[in-house]
PDB file of N, CA and C in Angstrom:
ATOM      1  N   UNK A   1     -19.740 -66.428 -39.951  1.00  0.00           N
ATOM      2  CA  UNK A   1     -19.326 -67.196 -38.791  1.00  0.00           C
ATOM      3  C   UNK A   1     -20.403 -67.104 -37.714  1.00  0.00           C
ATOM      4  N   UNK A   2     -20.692 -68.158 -37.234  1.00  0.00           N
ATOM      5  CA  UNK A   2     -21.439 -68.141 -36.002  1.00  0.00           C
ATOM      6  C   UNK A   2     -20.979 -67.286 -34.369  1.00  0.00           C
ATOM      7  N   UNK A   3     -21.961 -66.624 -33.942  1.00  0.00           N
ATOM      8  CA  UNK A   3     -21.894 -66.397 -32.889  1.00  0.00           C
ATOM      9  C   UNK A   3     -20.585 -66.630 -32.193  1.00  0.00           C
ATOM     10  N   UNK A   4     -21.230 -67.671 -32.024  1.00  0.00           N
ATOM     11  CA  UNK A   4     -20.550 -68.835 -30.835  1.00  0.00           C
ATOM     12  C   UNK A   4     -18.858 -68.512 -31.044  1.00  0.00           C
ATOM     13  N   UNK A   5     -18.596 -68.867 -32.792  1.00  0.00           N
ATOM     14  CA  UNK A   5     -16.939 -69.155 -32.618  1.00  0.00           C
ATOM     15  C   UNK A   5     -16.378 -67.263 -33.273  1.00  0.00           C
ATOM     16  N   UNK A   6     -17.123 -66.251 -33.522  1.00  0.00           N
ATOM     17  CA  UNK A   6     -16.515 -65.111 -32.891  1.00  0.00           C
ATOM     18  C   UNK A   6     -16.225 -64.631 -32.090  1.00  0.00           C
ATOM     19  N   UNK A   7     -16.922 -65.274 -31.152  1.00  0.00           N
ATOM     20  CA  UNK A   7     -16.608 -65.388 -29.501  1.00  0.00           C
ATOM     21  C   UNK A   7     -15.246 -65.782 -28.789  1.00  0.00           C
ATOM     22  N   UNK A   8     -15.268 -67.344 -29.713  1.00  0.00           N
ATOM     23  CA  UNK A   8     -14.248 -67.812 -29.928  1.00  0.00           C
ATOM     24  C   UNK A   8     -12.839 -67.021 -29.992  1.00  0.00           C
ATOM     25  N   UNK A   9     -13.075 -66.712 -30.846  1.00  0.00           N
ATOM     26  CA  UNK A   9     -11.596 -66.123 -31.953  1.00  0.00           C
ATOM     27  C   UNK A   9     -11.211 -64.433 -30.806  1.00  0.00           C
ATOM     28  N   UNK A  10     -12.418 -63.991 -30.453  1.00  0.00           N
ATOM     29  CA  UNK A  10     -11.997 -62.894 -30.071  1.00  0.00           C
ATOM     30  C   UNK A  10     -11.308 -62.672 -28.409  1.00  0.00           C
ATOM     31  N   UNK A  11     -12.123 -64.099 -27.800  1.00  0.00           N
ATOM     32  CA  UNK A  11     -10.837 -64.852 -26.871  1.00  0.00           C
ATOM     33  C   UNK A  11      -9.817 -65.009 -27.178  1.00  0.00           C
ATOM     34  N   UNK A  12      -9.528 -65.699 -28.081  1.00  0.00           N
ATOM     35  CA  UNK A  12      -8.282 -66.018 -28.463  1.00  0.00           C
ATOM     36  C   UNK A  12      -7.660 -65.060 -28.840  1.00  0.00           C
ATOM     37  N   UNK A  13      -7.741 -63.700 -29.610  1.00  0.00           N
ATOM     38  CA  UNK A  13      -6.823 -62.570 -29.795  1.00  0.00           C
ATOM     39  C   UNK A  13      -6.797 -61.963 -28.671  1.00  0.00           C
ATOM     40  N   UNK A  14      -7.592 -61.905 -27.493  1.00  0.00           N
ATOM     41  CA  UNK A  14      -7.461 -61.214 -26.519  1.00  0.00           C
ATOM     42  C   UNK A  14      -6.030 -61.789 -25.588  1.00  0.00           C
ATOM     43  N   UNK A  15      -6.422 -63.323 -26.012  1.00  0.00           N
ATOM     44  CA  UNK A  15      -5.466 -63.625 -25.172  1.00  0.00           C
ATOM     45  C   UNK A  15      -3.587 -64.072 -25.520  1.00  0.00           C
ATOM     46  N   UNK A  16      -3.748 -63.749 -27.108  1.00  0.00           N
ATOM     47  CA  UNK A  16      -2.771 -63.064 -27.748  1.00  0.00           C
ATOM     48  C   UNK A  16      -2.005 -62.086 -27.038  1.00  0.00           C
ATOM     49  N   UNK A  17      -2.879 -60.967 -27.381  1.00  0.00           N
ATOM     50  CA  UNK A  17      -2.209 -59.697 -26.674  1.00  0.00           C
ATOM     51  C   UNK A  17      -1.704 -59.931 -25.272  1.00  0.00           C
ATOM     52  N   UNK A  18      -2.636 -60.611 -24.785  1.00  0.00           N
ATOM     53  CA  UNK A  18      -1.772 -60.280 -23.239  1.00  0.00           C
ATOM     54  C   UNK A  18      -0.392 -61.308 -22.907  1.00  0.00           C
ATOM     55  N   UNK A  19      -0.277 -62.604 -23.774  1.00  0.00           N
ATOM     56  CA  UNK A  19       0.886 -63.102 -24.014  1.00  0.00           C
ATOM     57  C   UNK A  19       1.813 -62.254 -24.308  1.00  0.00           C
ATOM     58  N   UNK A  20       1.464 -61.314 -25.604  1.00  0.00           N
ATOM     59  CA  UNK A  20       2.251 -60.745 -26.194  1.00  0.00           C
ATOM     60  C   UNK A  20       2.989 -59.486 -25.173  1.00  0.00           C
ATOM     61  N   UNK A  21       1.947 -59.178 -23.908  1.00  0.00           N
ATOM     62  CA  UNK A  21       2.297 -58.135 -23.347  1.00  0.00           C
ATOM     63  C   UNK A  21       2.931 -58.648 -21.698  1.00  0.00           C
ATOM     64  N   UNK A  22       2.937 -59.650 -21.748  1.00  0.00           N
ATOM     65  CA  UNK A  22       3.846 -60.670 -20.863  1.00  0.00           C
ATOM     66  C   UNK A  22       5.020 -60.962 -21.205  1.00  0.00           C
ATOM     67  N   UNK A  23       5.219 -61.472 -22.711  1.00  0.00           N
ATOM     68  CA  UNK A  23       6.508 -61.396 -23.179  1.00  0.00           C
ATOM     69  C   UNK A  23       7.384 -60.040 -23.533  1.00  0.00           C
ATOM     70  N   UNK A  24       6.678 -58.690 -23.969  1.00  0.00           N
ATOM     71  CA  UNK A  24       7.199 -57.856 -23.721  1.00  0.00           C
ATOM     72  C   UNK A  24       8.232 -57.258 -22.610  1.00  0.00           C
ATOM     73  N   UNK A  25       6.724 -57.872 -21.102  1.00  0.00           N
ATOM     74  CA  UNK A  25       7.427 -57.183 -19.897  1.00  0.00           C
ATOM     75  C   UNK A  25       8.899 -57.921 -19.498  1.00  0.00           C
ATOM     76  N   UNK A  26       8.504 -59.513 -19.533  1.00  0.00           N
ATOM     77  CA  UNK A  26       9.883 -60.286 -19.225  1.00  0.00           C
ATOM     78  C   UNK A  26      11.205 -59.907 -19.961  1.00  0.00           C
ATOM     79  N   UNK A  27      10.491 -59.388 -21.380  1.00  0.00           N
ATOM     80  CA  UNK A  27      12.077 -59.628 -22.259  1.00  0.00           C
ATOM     81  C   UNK A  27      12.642 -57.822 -21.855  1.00  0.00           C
ATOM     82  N   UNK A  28      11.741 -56.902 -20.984  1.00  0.00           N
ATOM     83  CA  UNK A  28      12.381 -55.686 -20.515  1.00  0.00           C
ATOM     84  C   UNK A  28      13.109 -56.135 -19.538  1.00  0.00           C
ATOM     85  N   UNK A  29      12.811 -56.994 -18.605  1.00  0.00           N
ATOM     86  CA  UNK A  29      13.371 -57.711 -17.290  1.00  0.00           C
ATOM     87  C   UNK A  29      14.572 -58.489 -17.382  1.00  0.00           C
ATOM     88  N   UNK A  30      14.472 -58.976 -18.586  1.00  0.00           N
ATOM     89  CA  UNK A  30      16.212 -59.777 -19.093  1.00  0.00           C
ATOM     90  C   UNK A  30      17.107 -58.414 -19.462  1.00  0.00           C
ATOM     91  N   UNK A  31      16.184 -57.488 -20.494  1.00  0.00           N
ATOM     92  CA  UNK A  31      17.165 -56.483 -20.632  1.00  0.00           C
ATOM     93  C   UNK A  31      17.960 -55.721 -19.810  1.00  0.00           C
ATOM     94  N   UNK A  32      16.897 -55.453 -18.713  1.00  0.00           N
ATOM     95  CA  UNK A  32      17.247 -54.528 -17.833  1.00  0.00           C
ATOM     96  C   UNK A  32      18.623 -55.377 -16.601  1.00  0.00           C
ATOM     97  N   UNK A  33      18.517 -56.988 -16.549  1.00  0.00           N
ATOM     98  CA  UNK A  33      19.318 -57.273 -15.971  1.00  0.00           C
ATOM     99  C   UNK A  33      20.457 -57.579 -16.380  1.00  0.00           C
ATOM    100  N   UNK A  34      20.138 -57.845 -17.673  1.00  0.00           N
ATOM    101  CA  UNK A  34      21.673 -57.641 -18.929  1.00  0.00           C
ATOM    102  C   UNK A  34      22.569 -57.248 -18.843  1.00  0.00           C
ATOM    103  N   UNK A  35      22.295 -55.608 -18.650  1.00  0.00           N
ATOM    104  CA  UNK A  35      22.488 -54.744 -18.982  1.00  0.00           C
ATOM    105  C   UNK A  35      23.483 -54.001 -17.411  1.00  0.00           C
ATOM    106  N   UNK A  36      23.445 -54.897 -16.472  1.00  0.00           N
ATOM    107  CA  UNK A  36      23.992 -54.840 -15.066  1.00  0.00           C
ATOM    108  C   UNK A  36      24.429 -55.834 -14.966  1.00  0.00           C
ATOM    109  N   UNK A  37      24.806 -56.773 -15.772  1.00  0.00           N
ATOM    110  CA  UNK A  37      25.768 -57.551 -15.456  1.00  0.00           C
ATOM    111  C   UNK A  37      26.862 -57.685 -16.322  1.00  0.00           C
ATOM    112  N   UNK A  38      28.291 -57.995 -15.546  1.00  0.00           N
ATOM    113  CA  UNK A  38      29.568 -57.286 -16.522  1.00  0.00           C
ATOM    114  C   UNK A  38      29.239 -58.641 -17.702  1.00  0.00           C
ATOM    115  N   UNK A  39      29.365 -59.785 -17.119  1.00  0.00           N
ATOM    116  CA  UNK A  39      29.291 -60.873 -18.327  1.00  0.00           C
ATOM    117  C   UNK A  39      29.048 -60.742 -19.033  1.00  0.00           C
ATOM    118  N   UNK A  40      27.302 -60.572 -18.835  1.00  0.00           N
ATOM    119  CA  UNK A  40      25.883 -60.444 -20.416  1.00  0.00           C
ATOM    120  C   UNK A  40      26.571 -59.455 -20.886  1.00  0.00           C
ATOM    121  N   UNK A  41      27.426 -58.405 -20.067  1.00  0.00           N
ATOM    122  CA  UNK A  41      27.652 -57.291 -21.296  1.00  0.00           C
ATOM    123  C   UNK A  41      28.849 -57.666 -22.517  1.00  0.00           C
ATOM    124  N   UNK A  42      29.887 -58.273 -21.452  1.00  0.00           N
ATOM    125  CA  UNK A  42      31.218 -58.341 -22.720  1.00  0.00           C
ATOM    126  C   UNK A  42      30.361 -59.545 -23.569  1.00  0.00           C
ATOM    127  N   UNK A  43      29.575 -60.437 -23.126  1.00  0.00           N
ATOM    128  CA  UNK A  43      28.977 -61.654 -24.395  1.00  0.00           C
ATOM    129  C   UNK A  43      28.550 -60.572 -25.660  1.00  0.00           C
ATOM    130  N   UNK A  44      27.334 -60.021 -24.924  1.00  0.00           N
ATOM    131  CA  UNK A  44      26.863 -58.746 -25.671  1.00  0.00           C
ATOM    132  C   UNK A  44      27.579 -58.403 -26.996  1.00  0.00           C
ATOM    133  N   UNK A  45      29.122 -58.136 -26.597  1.00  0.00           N
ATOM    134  CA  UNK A  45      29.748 -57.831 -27.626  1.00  0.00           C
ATOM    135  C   UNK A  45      29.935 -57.938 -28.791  1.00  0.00           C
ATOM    136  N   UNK A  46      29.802 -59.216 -28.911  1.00  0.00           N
ATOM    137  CA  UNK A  46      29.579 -60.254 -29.751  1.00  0.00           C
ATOM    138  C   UNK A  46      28.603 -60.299 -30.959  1.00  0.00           C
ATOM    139  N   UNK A  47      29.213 -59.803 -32.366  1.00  0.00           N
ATOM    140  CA  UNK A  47      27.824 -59.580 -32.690  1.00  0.00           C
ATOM    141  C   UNK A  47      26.897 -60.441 -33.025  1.00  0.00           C
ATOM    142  N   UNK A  48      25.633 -60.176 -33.017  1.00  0.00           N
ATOM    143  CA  UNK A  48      24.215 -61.303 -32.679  1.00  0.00           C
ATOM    144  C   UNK A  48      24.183 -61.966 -31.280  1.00  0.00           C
ATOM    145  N   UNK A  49      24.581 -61.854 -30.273  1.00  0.00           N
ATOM    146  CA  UNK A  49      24.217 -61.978 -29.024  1.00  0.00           C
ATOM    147  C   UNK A  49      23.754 -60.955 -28.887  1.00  0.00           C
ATOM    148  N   UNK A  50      22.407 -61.137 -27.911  1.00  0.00           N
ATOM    149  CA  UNK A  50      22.081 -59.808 -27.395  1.00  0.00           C
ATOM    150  C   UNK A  50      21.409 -59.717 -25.706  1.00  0.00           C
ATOM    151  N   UNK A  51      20.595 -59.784 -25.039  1.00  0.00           N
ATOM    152  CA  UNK A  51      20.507 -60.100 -23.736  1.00  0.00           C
ATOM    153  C   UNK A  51      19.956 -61.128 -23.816  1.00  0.00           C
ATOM    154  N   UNK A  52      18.939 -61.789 -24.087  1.00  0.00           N
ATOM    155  CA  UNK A  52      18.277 -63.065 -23.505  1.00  0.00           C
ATOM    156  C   UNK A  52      19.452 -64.153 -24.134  1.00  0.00           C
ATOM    157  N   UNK A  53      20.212 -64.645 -24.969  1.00  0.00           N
ATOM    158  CA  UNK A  53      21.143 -65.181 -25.313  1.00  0.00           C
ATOM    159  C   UNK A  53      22.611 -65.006 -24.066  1.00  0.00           C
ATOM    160  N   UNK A  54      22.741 -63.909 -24.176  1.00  0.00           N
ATOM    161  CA  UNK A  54      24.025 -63.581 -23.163  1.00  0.00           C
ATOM    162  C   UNK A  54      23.407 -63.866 -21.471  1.00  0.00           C
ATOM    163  N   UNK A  55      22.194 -63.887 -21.234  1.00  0.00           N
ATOM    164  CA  UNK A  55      21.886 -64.135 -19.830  1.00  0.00           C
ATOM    165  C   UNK A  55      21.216 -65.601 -19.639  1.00  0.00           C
ATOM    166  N   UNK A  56      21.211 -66.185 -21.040  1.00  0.00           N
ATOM    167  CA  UNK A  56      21.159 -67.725 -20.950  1.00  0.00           C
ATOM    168  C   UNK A  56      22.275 -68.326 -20.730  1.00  0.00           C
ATOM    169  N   UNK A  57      23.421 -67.524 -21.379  1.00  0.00           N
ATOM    170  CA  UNK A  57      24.441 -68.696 -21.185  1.00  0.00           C
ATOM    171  C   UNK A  57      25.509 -68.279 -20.136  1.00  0.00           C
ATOM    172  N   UNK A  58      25.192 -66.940 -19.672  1.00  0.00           N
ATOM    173  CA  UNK A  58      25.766 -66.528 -17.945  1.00  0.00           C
ATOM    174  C   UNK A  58      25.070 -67.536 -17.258  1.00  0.00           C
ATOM    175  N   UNK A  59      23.729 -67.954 -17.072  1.00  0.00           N
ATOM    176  CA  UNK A  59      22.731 -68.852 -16.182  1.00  0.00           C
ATOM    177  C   UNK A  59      23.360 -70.249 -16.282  1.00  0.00           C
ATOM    178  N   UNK A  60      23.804 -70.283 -17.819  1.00  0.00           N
ATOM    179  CA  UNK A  60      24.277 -72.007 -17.854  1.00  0.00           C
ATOM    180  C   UNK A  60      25.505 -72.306 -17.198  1.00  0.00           C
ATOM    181  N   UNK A  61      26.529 -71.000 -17.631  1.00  0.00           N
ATOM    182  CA  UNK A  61      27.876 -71.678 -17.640  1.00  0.00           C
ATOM    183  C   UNK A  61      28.637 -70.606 -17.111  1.00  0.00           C
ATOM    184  N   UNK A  62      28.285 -69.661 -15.817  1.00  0.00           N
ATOM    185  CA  UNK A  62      28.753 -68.812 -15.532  1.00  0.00           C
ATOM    186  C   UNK A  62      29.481 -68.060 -15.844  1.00  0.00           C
ATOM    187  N   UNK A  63      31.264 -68.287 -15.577  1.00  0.00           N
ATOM    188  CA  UNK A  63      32.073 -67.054 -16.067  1.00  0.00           C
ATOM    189  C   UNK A  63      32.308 -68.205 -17.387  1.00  0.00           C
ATOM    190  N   UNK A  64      32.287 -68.942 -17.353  1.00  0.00           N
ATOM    191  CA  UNK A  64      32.973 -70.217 -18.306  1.00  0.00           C
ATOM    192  C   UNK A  64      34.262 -70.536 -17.963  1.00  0.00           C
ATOM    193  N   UNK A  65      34.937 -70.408 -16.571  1.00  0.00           N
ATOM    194  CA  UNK A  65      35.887 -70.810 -15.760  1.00  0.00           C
ATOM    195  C   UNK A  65      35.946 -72.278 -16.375  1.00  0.00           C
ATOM    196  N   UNK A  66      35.244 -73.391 -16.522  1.00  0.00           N
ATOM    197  CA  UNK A  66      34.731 -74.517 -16.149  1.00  0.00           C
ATOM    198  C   UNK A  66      35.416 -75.008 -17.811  1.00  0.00           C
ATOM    199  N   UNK A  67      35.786 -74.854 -18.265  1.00  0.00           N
ATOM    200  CA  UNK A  67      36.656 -75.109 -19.838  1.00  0.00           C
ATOM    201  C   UNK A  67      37.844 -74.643 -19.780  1.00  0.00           C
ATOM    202  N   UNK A  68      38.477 -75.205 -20.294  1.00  0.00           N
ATOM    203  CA  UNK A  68      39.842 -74.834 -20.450  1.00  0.00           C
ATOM    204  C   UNK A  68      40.165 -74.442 -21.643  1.00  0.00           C
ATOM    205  N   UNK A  69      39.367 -74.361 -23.091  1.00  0.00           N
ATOM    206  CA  UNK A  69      39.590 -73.870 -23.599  1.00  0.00           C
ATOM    207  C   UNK A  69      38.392 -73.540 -24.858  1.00  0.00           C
ATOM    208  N   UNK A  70      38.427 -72.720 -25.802  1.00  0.00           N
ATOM    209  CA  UNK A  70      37.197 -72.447 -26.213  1.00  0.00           C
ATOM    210  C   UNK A  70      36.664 -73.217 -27.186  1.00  0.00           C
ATOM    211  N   UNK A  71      37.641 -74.595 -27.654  1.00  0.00           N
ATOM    212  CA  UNK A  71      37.211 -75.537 -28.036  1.00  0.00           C
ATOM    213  C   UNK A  71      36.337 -76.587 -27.585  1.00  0.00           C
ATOM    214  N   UNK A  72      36.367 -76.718 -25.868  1.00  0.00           N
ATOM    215  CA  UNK A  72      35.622 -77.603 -25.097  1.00  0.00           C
ATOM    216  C   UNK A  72      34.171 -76.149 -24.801  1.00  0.00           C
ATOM    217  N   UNK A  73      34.316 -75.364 -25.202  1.00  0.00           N
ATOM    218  CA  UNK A  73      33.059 -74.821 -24.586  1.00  0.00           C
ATOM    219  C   UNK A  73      32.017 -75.030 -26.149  1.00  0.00           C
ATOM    220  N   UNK A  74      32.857 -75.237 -27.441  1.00  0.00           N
ATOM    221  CA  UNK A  74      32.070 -75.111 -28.840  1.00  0.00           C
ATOM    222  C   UNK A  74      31.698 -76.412 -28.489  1.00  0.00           C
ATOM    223  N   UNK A  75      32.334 -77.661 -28.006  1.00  0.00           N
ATOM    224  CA  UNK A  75      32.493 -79.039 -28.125  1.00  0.00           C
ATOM    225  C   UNK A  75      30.679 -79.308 -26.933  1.00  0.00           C
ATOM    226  N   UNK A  76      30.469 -78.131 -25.894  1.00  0.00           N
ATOM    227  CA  UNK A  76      29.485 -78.376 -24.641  1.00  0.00           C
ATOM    228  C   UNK A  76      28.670 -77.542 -25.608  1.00  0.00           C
ATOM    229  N   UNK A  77      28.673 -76.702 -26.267  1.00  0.00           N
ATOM    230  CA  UNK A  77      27.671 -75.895 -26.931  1.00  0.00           C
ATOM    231  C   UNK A  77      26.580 -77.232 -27.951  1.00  0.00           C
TER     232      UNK A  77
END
């Protein structure tokens, strides 16, 4: 390989890692707020929810007051 595009490539893994270490920090930052809120926790429960799932759909659809029943929330899902 030329110069030029090892250069290349080793940009590009560099800048891998630090994605990778950006997405690390955020997905500690969902955890950590998860993990303090009663909602994300009882979703939590649930198995295969886990925080970024349970604090997406606290963000969307709050308590889920907003349905009347858990057929209209599968029906908005």
């Amino acid at each position: 390989l030329s110069p030029r595009l090892v250069r290349l490539i080793s940009d590009l893994i560099e800048d891998w890692h630090r994605l990778d270490e950006r997405i690390a920090a955020v997905s500690a930052e969902i955890e950590a707020l998860a993990a303090q809120d009663e909602h994300c926790q009882r979703l939590m429960s649930v198995p295969g929810v886990g925080p970024i799932i349970s604090s997406a759909m606290v963000a969307a659809i709050g308590t889920g007051a907003g349905f009347k029943q858990g057929r209209d929330f599968g029906a908005w899902l």
